[in-house]
N, C-alpha and C. Protein backbone atom coordinates (compact mmCIF):
# COMPACT_ATOMS: atom_id res chain seq x y z
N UNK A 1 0.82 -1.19 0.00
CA UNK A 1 0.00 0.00 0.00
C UNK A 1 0.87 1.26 0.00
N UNK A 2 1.92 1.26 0.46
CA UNK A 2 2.65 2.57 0.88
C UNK A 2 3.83 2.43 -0.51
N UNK A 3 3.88 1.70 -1.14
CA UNK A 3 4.81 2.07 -2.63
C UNK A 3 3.79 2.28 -3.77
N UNK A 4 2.37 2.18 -3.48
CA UNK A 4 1.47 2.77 -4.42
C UNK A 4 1.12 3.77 -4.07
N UNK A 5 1.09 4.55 -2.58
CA UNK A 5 0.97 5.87 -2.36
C UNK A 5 2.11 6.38 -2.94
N UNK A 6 3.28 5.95 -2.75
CA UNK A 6 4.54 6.71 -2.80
C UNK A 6 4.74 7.04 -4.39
N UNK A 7 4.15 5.62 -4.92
CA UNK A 7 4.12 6.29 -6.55
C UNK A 7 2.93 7.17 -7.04
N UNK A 8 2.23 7.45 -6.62
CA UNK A 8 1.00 8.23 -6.84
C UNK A 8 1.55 9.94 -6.80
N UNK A 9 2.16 10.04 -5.59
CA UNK A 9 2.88 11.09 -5.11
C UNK A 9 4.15 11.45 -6.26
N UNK A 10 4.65 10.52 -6.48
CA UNK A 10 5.91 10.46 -7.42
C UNK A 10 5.09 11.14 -8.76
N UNK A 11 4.01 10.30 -9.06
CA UNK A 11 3.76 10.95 -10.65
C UNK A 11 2.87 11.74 -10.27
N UNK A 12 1.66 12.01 -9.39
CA UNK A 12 1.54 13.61 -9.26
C UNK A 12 3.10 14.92 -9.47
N UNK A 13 4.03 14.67 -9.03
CA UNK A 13 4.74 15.97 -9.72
C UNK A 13 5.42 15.70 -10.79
N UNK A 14 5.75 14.39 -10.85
CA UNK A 14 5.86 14.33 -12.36
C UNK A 14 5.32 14.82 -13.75
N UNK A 15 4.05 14.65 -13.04
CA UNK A 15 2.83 14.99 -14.05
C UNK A 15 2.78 16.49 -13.94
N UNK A 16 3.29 17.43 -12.87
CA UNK A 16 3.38 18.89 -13.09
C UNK A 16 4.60 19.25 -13.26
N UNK A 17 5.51 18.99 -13.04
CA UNK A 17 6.64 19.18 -13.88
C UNK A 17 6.72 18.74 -15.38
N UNK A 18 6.00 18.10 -15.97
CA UNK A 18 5.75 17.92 -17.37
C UNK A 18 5.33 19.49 -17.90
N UNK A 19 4.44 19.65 -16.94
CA UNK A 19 3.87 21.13 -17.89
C UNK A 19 5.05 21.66 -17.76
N UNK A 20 5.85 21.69 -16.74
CA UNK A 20 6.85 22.83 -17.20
C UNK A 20 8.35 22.88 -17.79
N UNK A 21 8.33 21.77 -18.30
CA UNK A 21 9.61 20.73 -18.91
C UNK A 21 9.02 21.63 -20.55
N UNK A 22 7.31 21.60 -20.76
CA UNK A 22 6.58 22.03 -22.02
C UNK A 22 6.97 23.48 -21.95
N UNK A 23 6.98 24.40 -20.93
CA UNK A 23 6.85 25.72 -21.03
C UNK A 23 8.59 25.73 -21.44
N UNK A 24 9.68 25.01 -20.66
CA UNK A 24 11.09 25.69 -20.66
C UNK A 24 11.25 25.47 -21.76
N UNK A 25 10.43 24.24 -22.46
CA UNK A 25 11.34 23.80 -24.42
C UNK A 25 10.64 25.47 -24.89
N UNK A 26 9.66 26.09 -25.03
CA UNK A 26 9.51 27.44 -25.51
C UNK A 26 10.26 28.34 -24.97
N UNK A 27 10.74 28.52 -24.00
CA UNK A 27 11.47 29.40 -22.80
C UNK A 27 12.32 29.61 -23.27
N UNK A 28 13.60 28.51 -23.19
CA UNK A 28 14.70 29.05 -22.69
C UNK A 28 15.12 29.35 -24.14
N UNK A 29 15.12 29.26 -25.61
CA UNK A 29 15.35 29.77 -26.41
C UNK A 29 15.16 31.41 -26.98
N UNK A 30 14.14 31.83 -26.36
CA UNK A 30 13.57 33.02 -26.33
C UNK A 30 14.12 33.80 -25.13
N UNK A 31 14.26 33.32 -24.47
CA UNK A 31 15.39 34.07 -23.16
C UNK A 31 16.37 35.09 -23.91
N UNK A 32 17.45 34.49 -24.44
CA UNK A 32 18.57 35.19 -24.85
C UNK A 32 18.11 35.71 -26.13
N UNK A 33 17.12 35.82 -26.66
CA UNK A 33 17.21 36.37 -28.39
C UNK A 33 16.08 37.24 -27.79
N UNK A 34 15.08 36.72 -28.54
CA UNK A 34 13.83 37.60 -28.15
C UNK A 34 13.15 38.33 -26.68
N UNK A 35 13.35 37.87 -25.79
CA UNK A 35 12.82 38.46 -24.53
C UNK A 35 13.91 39.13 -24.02
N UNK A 36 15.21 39.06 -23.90
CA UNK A 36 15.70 40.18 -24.06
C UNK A 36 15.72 41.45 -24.44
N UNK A 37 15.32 41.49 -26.11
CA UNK A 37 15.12 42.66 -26.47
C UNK A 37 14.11 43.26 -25.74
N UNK A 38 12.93 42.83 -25.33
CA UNK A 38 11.46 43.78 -24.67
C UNK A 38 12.58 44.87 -23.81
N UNK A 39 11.31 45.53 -23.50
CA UNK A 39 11.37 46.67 -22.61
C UNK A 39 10.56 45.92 -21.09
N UNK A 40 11.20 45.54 -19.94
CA UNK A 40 10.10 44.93 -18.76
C UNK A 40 10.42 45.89 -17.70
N UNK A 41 9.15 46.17 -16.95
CA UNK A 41 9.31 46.75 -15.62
C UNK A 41 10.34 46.77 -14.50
N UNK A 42 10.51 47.45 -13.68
CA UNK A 42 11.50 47.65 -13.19
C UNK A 42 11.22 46.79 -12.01
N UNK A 43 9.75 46.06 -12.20
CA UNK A 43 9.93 45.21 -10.73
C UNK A 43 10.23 43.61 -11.17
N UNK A 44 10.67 43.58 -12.81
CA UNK A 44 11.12 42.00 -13.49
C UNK A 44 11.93 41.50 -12.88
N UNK A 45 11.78 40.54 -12.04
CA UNK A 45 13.02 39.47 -11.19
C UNK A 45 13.94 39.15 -12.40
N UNK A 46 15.27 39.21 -12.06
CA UNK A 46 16.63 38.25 -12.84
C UNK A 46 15.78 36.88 -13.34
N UNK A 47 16.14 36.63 -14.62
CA UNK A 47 15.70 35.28 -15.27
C UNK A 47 15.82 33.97 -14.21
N UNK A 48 17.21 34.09 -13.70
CA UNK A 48 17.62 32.79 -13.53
C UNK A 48 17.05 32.85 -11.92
N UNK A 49 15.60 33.36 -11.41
CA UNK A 49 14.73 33.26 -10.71
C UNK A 49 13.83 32.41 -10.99
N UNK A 50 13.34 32.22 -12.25
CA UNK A 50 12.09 32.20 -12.60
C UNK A 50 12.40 30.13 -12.61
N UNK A 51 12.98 29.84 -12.95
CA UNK A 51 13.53 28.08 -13.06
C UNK A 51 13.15 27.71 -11.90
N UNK A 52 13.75 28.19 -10.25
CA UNK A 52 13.78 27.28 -8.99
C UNK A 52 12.31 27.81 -8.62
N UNK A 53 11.68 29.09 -8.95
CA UNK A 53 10.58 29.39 -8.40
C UNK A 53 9.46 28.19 -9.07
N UNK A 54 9.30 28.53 -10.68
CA UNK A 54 8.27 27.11 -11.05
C UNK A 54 8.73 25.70 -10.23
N UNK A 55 10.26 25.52 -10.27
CA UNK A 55 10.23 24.03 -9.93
C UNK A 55 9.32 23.44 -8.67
N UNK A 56 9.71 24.53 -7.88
CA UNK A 56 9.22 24.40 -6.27
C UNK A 56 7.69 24.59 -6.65
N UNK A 57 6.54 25.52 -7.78
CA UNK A 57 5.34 25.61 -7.57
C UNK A 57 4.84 24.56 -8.34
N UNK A 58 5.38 23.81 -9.10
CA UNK A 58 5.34 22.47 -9.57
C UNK A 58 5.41 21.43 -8.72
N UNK A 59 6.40 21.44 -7.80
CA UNK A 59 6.53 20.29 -6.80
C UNK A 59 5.28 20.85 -5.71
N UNK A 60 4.73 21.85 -5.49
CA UNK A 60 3.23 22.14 -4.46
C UNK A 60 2.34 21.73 -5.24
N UNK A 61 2.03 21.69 -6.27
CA UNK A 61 1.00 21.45 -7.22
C UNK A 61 1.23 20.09 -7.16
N UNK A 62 2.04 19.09 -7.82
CA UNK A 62 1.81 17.83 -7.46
C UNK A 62 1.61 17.48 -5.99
N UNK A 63 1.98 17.81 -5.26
CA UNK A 63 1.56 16.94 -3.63
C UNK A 63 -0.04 17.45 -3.61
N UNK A 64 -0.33 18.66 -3.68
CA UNK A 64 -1.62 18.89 -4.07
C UNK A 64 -2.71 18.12 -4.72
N UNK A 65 -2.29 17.55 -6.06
CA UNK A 65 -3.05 16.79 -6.29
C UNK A 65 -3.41 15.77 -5.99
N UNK A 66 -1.49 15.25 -5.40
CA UNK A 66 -2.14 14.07 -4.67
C UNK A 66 -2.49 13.71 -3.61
N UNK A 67 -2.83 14.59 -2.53
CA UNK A 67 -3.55 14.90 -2.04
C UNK A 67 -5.24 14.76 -1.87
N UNK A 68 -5.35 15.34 -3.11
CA UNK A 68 -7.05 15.56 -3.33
C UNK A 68 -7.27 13.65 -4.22
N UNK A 69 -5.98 13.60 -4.87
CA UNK A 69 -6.31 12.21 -5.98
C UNK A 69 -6.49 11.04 -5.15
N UNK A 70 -5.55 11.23 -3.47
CA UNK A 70 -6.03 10.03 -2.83
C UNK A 70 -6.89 10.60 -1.46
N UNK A 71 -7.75 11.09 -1.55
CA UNK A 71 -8.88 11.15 -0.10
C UNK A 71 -9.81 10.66 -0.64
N UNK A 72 -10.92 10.32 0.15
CA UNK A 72 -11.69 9.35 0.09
C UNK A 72 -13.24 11.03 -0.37
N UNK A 73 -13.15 11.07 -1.45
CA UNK A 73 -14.21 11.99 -2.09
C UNK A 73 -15.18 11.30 -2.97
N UNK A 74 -16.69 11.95 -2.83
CA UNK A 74 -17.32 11.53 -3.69
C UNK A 74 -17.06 11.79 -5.20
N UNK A 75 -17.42 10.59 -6.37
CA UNK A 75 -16.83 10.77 -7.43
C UNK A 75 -17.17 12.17 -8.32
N UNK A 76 -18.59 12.53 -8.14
CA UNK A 76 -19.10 13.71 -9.22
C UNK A 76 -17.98 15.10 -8.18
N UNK A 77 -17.24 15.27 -7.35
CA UNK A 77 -16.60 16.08 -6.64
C UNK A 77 -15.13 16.61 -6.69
N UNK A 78 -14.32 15.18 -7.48
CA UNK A 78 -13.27 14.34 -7.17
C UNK A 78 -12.88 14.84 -9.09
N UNK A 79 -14.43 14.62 -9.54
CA UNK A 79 -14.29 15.01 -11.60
C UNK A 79 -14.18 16.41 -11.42
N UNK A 80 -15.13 16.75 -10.94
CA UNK A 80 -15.38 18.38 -10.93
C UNK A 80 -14.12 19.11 -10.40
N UNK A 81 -12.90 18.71 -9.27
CA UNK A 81 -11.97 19.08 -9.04
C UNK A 81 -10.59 19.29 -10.42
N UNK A 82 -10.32 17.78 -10.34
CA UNK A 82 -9.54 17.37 -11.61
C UNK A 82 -9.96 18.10 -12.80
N UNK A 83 -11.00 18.25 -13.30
CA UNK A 83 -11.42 18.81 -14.44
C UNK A 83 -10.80 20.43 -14.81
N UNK A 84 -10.75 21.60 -13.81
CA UNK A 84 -10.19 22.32 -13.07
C UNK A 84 -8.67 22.40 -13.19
N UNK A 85 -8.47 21.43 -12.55
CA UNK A 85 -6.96 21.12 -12.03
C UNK A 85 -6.25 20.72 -12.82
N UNK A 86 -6.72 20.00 -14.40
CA UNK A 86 -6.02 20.04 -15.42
C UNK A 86 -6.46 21.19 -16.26
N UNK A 87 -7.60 21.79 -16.08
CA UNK A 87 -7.50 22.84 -16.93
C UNK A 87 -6.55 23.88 -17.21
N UNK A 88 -6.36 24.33 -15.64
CA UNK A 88 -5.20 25.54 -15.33
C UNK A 88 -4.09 25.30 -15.53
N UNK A 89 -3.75 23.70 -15.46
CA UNK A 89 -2.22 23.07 -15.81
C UNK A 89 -1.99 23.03 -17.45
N UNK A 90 -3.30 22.69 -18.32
CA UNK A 90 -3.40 23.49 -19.45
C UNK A 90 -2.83 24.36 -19.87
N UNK A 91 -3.81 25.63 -19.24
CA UNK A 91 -2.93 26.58 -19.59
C UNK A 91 -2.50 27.38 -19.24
N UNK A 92 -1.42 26.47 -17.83
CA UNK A 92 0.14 26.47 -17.71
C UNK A 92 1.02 26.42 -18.74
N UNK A 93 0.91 25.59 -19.52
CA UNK A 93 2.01 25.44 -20.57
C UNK A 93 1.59 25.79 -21.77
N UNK A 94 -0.20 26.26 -21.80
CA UNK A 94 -0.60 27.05 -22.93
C UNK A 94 0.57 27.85 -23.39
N UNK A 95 0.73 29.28 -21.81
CA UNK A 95 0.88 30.25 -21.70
C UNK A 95 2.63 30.60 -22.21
N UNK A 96 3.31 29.28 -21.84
CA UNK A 96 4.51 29.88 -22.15
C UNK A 96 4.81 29.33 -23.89
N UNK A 97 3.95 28.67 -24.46
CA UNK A 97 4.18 28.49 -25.82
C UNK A 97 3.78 29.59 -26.67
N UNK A 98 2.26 30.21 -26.39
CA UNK A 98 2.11 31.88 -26.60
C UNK A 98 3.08 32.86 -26.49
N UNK A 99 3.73 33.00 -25.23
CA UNK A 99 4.12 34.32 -24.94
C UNK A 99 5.40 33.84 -25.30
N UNK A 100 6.41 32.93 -25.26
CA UNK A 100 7.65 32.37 -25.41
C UNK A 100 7.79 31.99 -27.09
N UNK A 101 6.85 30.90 -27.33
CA UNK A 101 7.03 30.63 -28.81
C UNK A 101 6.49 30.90 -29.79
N UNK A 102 5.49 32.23 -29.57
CA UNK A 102 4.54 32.54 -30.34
C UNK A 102 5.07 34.21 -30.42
N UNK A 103 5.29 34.20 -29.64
CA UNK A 103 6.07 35.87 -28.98
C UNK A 103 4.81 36.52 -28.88
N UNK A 104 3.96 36.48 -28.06
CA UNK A 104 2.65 37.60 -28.46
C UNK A 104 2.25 37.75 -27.28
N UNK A 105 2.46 38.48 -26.21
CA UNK A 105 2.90 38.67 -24.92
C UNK A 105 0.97 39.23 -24.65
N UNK A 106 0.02 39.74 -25.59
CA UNK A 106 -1.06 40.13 -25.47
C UNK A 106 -1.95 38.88 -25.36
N UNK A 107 -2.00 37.72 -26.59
CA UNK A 107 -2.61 36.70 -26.02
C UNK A 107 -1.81 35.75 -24.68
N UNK A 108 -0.80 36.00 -24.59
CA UNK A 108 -0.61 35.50 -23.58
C UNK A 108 -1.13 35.93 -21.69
N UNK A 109 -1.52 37.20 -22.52
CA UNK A 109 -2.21 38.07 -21.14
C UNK A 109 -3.53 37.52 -21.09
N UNK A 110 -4.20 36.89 -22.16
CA UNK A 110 -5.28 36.52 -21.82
C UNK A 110 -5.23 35.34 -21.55
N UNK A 111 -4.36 34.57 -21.48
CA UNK A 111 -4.47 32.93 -20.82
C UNK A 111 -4.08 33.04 -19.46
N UNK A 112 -3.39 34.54 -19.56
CA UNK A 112 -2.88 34.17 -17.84
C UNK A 112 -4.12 34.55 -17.20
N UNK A 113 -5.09 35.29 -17.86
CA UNK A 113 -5.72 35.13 -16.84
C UNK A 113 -7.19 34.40 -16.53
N UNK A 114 -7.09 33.94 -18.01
CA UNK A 114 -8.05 32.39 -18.15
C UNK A 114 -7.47 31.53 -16.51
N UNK A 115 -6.22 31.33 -16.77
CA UNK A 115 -5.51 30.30 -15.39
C UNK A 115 -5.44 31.08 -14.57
N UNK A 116 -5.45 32.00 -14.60
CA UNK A 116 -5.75 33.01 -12.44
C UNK A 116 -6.97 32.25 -12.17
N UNK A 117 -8.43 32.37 -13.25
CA UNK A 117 -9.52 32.07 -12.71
C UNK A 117 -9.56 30.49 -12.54
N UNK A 118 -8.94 29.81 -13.44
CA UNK A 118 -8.80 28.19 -13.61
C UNK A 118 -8.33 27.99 -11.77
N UNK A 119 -6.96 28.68 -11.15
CA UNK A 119 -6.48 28.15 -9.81
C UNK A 119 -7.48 28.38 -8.92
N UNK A 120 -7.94 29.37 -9.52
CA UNK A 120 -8.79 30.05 -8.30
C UNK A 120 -10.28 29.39 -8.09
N UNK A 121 -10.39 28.48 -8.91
CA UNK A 121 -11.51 27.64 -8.99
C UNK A 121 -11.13 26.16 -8.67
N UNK A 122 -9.65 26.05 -8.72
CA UNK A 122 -8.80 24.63 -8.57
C UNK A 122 -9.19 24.82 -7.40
N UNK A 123 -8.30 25.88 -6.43
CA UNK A 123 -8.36 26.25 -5.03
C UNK A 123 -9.94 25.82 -4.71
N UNK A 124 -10.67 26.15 -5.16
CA UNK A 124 -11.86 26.09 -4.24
C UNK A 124 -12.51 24.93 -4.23
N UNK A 125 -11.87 23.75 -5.57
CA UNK A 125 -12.75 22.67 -5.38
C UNK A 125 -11.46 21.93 -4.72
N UNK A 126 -10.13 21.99 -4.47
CA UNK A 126 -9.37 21.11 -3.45
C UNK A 126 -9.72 21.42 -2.16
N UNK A 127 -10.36 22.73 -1.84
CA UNK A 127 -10.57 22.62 -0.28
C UNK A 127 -11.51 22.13 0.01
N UNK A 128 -12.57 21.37 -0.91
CA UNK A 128 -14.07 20.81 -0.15
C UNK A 128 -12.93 19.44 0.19
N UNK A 129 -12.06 19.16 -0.27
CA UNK A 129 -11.73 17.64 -0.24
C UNK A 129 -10.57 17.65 1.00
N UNK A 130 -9.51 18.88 0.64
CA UNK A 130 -8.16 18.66 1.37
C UNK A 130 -8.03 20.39 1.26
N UNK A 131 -8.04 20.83 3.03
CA UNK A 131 -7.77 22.05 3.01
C UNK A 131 -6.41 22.50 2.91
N UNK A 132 -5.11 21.09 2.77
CA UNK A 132 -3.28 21.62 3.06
C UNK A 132 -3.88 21.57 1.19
N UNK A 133 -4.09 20.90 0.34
CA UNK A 133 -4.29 20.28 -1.18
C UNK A 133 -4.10 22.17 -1.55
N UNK A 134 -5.57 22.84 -1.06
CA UNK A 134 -5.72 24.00 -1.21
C UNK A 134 -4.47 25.15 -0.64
N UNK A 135 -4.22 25.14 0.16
CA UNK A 135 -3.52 25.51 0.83
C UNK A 135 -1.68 25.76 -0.10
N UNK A 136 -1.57 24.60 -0.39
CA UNK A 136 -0.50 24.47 -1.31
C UNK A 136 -0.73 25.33 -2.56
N UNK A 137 -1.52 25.62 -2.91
CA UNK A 137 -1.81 26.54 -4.41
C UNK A 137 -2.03 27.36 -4.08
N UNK A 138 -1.55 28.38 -2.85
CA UNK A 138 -1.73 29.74 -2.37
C UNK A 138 -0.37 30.24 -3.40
N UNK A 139 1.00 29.88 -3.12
CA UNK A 139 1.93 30.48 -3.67
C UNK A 139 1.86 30.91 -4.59
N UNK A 140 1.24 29.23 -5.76
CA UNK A 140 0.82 29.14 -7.32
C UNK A 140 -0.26 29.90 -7.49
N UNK A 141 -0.73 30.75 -6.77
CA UNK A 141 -1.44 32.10 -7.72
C UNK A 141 -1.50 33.06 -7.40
N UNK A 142 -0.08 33.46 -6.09
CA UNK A 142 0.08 34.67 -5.84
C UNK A 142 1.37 34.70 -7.15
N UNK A 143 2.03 33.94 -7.36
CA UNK A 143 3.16 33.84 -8.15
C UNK A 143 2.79 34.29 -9.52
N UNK A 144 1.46 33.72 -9.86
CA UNK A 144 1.09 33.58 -11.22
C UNK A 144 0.31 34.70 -11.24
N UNK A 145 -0.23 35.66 -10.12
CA UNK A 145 -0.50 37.16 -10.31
C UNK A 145 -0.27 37.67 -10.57
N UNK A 146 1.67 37.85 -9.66
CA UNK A 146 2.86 38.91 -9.97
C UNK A 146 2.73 38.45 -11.51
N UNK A 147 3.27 37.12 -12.39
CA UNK A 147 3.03 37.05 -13.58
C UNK A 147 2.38 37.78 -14.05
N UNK A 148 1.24 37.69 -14.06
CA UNK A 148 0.11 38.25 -14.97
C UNK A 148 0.25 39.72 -14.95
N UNK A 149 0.67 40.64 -13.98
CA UNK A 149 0.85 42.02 -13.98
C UNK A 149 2.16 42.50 -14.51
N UNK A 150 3.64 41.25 -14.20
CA UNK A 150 4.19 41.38 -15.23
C UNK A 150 4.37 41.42 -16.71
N UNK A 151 3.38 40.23 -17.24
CA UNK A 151 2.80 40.17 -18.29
C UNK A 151 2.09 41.05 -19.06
N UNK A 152 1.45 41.32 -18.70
CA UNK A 152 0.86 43.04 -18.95
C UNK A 152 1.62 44.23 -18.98
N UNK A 153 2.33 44.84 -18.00
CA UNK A 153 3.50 45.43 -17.89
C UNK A 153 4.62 45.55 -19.33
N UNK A 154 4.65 44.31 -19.90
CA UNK A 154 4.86 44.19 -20.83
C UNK A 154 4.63 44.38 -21.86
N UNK A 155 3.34 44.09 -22.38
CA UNK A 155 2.45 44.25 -23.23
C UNK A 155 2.01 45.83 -23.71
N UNK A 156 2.48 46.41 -22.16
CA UNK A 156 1.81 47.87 -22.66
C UNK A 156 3.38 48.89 -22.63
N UNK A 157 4.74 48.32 -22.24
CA UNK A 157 5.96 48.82 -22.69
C UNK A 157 6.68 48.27 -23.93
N UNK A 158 5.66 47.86 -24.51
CA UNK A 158 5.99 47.45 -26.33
C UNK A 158 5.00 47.31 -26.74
């Protein structure tokens, strides 16, 4: 029983670090060429921030899920969560193929904030099940706020 929890746990962040294994293949090429050139606010963290910060809101997001993936929830509760919870992980990695490999920093303002409302609806269906589940995706959308105002920020200094 406890090496099928332990793998459950294992590929819950596996499974969110995938999204962002998807966002860095758009990323890190656009780093040094294109996102360089922009013009970003003066409150833009150093790049080589932005790597350990997702890793760590990737590794809260998987215990999160698994979390909510193993409590004992009714099933129409358990869909309605997940449904959610892959949506926003969606577009998680929507967002950096837009704004990274698409370069279009405007639709990318609108997915970020398709996924503000996606967590913010994740958040509310992990806490009927698991209030730490919820709890853990506090960072992941204060993080993905500052984003989104960075993102914008952007959008309107080019």
């Amino acid at each position: 029983m406890r090496t099928q929890s332990a793998l459950k746990l294992v590929g819950s962040i596996i499974i969110c670090q995938m999204a962002g294994l998807i966002g860095a293949f758009f990323t890190t090429s656009a780093i040094p060429t294109w996102y360089a050139g922009l013009v970003k606010p003066s409150f833009s963290p150093p790049n080589y921030l932005f790597g350990p910060v997702w890793t760590i809101l990737y590794t809260l997001m998987g215990i999160s899920l698994y979390l909510v993936w193993t409590a004992k929830v009714r099933p129409n509760s358990f869909k309605a969560a997940m449904i959610v919870f892959w949506t926003q992980l969606i577009l998680n990695a929507l967002w950096s193929i837009i704004f990274f490999g698409l370069r279009s920093p405007i639709f990318a303002f609108i997915v970020i904030v398709m996924m503000l409302m996606m967590i913010a609806l994740t958040i509310d269906r992990f806490q009927r099940t698991s209030k730490i589940a919820a709890y853990l995706l506090i960072p992941y959308i204060l993080w993905v706020a500052f984003a989104a105002v960075l993102n914008l920020a952007i959008v309107l200094l080019n």
